[in-house]
C-alpha atoms as a PDB file:
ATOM      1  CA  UNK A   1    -137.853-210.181 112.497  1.00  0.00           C
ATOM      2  CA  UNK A   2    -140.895-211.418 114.680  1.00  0.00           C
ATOM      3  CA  UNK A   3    -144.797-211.588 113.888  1.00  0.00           C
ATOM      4  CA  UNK A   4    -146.069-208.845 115.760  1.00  0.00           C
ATOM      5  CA  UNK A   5    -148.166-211.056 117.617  1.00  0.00           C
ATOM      6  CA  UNK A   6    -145.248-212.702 119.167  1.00  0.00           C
ATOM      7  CA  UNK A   7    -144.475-209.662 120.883  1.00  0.00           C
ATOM      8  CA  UNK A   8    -146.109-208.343 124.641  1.00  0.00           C
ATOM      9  CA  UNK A   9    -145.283-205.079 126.901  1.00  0.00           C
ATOM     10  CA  UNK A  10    -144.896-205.319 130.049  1.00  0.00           C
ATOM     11  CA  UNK A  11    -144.753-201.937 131.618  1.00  0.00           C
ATOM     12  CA  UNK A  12    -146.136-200.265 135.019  1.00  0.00           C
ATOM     13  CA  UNK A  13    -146.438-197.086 136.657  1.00  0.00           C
ATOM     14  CA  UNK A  14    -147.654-195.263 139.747  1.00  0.00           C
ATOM     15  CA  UNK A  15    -149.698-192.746 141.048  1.00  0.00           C
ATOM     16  CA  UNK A  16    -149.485-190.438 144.450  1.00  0.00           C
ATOM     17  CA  UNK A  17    -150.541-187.201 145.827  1.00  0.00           C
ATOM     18  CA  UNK A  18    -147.289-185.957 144.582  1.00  0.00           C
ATOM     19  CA  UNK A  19    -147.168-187.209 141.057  1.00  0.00           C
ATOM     20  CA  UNK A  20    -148.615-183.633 139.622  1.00  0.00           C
ATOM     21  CA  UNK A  21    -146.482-182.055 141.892  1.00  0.00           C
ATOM     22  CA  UNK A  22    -143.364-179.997 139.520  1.00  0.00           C
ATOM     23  CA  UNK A  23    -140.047-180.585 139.924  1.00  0.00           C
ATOM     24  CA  UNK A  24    -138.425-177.548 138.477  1.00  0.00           C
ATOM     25  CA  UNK A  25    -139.446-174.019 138.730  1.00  0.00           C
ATOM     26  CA  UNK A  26    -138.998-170.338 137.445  1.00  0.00           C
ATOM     27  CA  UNK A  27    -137.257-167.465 138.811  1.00  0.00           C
ATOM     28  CA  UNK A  28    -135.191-164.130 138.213  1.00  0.00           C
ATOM     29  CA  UNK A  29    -131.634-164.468 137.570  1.00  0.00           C
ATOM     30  CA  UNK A  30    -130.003-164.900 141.124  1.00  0.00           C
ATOM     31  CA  UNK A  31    -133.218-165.948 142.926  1.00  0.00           C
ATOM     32  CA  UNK A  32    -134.084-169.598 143.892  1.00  0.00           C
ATOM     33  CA  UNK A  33    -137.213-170.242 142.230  1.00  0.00           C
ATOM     34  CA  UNK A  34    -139.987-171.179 145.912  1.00  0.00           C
ATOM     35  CA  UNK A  35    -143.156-172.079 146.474  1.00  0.00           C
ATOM     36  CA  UNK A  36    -145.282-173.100 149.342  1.00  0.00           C
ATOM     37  CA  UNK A  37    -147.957-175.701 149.416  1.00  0.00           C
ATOM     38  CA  UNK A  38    -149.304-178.134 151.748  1.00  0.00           C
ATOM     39  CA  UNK A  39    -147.490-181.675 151.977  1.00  0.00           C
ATOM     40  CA  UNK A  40    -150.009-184.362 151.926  1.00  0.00           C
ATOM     41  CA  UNK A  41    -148.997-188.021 151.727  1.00  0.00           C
ATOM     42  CA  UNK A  42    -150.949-190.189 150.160  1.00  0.00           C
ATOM     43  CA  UNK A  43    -152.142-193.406 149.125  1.00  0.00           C
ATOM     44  CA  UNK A  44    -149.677-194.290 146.140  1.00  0.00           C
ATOM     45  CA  UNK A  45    -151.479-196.709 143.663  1.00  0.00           C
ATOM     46  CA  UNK A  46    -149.198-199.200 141.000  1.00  0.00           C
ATOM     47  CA  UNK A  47    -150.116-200.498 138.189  1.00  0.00           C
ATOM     48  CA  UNK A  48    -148.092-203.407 136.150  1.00  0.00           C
ATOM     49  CA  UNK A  49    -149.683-204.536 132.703  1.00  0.00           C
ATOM     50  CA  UNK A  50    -148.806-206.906 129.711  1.00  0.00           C
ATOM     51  CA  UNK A  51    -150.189-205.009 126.510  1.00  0.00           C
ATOM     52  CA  UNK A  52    -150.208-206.887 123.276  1.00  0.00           C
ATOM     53  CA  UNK A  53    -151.780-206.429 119.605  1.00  0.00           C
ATOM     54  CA  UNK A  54    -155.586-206.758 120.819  1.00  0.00           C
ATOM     55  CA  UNK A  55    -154.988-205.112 124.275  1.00  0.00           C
ATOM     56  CA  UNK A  56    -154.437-205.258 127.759  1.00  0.00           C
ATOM     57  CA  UNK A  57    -154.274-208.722 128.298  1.00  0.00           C
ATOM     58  CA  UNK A  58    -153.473-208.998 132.200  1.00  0.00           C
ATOM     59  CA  UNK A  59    -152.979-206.534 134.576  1.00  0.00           C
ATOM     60  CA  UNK A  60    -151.990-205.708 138.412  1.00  0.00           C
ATOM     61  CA  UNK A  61    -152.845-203.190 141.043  1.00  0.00           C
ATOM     62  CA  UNK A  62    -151.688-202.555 144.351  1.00  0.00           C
ATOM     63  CA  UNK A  63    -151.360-200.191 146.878  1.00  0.00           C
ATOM     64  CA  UNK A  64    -147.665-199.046 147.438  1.00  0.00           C
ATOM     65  CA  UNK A  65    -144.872-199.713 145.091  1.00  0.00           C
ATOM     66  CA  UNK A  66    -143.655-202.611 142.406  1.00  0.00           C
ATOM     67  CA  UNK A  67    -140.878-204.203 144.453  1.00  0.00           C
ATOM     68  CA  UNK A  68    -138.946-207.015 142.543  1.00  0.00           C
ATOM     69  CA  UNK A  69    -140.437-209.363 144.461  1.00  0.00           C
ATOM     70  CA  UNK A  70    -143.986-208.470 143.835  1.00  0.00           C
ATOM     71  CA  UNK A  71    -143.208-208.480 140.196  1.00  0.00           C
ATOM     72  CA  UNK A  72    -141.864-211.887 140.095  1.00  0.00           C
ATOM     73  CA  UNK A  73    -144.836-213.024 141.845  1.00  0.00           C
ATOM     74  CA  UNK A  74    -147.308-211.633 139.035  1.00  0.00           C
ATOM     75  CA  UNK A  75    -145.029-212.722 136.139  1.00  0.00           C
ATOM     76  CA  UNK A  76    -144.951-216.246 137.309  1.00  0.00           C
ATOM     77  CA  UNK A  77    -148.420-216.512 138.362  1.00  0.00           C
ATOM     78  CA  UNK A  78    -150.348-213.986 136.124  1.00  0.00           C
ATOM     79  CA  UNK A  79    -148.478-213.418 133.070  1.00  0.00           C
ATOM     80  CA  UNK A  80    -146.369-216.168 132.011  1.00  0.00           C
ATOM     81  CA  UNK A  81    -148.947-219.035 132.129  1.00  0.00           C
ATOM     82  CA  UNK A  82    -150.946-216.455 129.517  1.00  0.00           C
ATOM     83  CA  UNK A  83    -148.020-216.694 127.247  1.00  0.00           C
ATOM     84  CA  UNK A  84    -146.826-219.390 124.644  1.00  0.00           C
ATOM     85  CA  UNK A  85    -143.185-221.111 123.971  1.00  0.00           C
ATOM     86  CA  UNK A  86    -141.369-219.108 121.130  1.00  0.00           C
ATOM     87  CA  UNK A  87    -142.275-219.328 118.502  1.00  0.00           C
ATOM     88  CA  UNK A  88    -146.081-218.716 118.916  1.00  0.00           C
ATOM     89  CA  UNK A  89    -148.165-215.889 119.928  1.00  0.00           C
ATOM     90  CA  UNK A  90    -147.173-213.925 122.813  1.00  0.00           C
ATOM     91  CA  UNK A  91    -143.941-215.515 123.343  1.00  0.00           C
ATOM     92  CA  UNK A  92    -141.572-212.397 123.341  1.00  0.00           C
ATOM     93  CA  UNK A  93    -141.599-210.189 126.242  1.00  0.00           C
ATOM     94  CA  UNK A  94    -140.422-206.861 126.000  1.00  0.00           C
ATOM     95  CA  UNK A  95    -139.735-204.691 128.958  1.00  0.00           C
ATOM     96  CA  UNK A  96    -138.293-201.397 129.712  1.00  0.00           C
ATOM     97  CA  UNK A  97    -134.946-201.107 131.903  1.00  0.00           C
ATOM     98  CA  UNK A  98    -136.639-200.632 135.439  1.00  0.00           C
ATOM     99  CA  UNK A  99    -134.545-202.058 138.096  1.00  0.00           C
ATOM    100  CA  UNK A 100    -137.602-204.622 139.506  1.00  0.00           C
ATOM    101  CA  UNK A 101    -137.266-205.971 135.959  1.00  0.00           C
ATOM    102  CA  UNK A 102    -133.218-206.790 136.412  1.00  0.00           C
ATOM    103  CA  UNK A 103    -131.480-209.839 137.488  1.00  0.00           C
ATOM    104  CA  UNK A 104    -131.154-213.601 136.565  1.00  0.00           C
ATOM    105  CA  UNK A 105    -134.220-214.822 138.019  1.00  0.00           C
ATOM    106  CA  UNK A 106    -136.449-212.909 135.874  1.00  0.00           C
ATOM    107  CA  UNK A 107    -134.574-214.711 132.661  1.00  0.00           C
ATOM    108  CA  UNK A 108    -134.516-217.866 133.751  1.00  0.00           C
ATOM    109  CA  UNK A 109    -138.147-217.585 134.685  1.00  0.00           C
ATOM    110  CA  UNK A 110    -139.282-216.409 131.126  1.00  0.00           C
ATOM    111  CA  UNK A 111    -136.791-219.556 130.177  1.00  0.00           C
ATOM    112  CA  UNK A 112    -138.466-221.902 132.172  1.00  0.00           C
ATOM    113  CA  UNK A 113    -141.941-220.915 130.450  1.00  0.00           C
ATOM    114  CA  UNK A 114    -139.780-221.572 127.044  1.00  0.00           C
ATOM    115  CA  UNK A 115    -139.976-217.324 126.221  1.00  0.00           C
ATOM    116  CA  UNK A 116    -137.729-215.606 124.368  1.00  0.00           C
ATOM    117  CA  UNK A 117    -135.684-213.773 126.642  1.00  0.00           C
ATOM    118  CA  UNK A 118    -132.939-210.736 125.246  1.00  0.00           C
ATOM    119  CA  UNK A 119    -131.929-207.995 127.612  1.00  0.00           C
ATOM    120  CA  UNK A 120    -132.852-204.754 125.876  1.00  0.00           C
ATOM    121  CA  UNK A 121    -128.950-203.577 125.985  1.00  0.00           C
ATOM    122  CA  UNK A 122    -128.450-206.814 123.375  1.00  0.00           C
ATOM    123  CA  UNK A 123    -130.889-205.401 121.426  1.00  0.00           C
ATOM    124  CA  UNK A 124    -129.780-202.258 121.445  1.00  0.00           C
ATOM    125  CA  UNK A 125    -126.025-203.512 120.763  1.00  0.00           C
ATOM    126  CA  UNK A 126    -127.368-204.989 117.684  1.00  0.00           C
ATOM    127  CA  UNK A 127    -129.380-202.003 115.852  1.00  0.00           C
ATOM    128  CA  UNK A 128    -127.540-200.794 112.779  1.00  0.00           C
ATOM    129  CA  UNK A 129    -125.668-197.434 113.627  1.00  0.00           C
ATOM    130  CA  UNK A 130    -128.104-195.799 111.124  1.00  0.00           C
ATOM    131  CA  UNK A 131    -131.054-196.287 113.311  1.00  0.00           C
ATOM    132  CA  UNK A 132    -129.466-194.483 116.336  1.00  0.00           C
ATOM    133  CA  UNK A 133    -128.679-191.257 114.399  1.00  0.00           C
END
């Protein structure tokens, strides 16, 4: 079990002209659902931040997408040098399953900086059947 202050989010999104846009429609049986509107591409607008108990506690925003290699970039340079060896505050990173946050160099980085470092699928491997149902 960890302190909750060990823990921090890291989590990011993104923003376009299309992001309101809906995927799915409506329509009578046998018709394909249609609709017209104007295509207009946009500026797209990313956002990457580490969230912990008393907030936001470093952030990112660029123009364009999260590519792995931008994220690396901020974690090693932004985010990491804000966190502390485990066991200590901030010292567990927990991240979704986005691609830009696969591969070896991202573990070995959080390593390096003397994190905690699980892949969510171990974590998930290891929660009691109970808690799934």
């Amino acid at each position: 079990r960890y302190d909750p202050s060990y823990l921090g989010f890291i989590d990011e999104t993104s923003k376009d002209e299309q992001t309101l846009s809906r995927c799915y429609g409506c329509s009578k049986r046998g018709r394909q659902a249609q609709k017209k509107q104007v295509f207009v591409h946009g500026q797209c607008i990313s956002t990457c931040a580490l969230l912990a108990l008393n907030g936001i506690i470093v952030g990112m925003a660029i123009e364009g997408s999260v590519t792995h290699d931008k994220f690396m970039e901020w974690l090693e340079h932004d985010v990491l040098p804000k966190c502390q060896p485990y066991p200590g505050p901030l010292s567990v990173l927990i991240m979704d399953n986005a691609k830009i946050h696969h591969g070896d160099d991202v573990l070995e980085l959080a390593n390096h900086f003397g994190m905690m470092s699980l892949p969510i699928t171990w974590c998930f491997s290891h929660l009691p059947l109970r808690c799934l149902n």
